[in-house]
C-alpha atoms as a PDB file:
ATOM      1  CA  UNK A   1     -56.878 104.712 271.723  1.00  0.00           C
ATOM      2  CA  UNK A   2     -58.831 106.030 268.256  1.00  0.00           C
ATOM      3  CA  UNK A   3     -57.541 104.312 265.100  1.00  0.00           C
ATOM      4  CA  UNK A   4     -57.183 106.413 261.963  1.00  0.00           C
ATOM      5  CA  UNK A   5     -60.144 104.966 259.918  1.00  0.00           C
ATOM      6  CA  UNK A   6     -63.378 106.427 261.291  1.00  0.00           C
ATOM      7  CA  UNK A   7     -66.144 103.632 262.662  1.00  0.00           C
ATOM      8  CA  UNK A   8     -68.649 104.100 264.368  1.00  0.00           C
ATOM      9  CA  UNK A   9     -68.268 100.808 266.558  1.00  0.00           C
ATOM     10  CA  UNK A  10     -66.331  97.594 267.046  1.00  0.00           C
ATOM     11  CA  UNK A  11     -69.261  96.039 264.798  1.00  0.00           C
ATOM     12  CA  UNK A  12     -67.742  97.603 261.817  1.00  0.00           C
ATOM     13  CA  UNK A  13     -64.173  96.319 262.594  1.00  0.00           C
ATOM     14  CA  UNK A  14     -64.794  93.690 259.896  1.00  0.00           C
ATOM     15  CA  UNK A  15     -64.174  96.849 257.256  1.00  0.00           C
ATOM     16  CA  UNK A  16     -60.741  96.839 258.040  1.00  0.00           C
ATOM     17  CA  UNK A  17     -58.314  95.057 256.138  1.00  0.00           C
ATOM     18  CA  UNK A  18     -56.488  92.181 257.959  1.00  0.00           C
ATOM     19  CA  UNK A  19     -53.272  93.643 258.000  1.00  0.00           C
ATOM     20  CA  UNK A  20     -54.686  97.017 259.433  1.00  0.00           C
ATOM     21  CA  UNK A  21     -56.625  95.441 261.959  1.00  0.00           C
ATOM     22  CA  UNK A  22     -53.444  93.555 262.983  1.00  0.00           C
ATOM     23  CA  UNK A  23     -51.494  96.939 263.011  1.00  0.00           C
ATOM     24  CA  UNK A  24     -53.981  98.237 265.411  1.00  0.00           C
ATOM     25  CA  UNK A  25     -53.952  95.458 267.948  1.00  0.00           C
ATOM     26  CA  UNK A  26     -50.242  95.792 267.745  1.00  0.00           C
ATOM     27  CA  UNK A  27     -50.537  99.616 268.814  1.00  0.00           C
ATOM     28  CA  UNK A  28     -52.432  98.723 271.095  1.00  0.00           C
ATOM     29  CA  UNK A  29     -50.264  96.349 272.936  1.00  0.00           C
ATOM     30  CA  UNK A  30     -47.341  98.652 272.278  1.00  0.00           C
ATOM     31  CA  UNK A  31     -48.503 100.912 274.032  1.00  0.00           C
ATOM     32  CA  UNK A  32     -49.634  99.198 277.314  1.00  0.00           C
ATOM     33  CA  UNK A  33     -46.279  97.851 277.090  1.00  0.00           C
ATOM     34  CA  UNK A  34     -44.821 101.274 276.889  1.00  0.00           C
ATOM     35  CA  UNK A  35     -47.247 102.363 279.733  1.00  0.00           C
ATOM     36  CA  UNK A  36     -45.135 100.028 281.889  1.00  0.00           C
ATOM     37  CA  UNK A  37     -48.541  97.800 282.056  1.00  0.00           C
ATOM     38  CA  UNK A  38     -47.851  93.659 282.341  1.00  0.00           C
ATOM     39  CA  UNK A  39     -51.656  92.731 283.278  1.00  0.00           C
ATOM     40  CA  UNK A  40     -54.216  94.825 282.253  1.00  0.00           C
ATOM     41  CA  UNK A  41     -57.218  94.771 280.470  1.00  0.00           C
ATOM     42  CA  UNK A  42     -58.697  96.528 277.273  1.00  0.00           C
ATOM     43  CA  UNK A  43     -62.493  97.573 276.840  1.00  0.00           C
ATOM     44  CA  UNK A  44     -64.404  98.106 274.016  1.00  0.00           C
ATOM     45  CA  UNK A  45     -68.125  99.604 274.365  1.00  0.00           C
ATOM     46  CA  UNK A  46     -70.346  99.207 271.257  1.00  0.00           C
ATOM     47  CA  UNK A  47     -73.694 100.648 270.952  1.00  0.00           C
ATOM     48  CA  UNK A  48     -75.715 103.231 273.563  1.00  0.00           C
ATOM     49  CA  UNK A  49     -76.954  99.874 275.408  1.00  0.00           C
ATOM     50  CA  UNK A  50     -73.120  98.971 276.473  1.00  0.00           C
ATOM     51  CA  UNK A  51     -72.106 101.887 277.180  1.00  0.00           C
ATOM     52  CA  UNK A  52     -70.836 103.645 274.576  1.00  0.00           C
ATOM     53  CA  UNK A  53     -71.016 107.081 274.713  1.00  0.00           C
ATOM     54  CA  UNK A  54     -68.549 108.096 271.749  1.00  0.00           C
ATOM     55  CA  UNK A  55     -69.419 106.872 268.324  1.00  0.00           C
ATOM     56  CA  UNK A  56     -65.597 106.318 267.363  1.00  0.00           C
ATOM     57  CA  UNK A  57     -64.650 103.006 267.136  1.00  0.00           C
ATOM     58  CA  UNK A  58     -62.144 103.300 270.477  1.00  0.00           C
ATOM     59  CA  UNK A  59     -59.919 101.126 273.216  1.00  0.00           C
ATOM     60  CA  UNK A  60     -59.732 102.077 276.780  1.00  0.00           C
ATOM     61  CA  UNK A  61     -56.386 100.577 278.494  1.00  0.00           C
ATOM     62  CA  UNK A  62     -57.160  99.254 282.281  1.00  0.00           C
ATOM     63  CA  UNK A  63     -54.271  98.978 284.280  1.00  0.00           C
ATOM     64  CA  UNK A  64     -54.245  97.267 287.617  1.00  0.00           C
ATOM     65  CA  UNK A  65     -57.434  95.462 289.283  1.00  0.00           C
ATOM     66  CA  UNK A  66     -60.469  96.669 289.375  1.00  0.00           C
ATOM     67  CA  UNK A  67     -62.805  95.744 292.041  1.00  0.00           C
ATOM     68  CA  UNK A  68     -66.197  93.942 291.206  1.00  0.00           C
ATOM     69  CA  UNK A  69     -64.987  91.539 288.451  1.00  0.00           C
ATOM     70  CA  UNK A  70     -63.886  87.920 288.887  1.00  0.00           C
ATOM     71  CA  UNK A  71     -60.175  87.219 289.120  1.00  0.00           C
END
């Protein structure tokens, strides 16, 4: 999930305006609801060091569990 405004990384997300930021969490959530996704988790690289490989502030959507984290 890319929102419109271009940052580089969740460290900039403090540029956003409250009500945009709200907007995206909301599209967010929308759409794992639309996904048919009840539990699920949402991941957020920032920086080369956690993995981030595209310099776009973006959400990845996890449905389902995912082996080798705690429950």
């Amino acid at each position: 999930m890319l929102p419109e405004r271009h940052v580089p990384t969740f460290r900039e997300v403090g540029e956003f305006p409250p009500d945009e930021a709200k907007r995206m969490l909301d599209f967010v959530a929308d759409t794992a609801r639309e996904a048919g996704l009840e539990d699920y988790r949402i991941l957020i690289s920032v920086g080369e060091g956690g993995g981030q490989t595209i310099f776009h502030l973006h959400w990845h959507i996890l449905g389902g569990r995912m082996r080798g984290l705690p429950k």
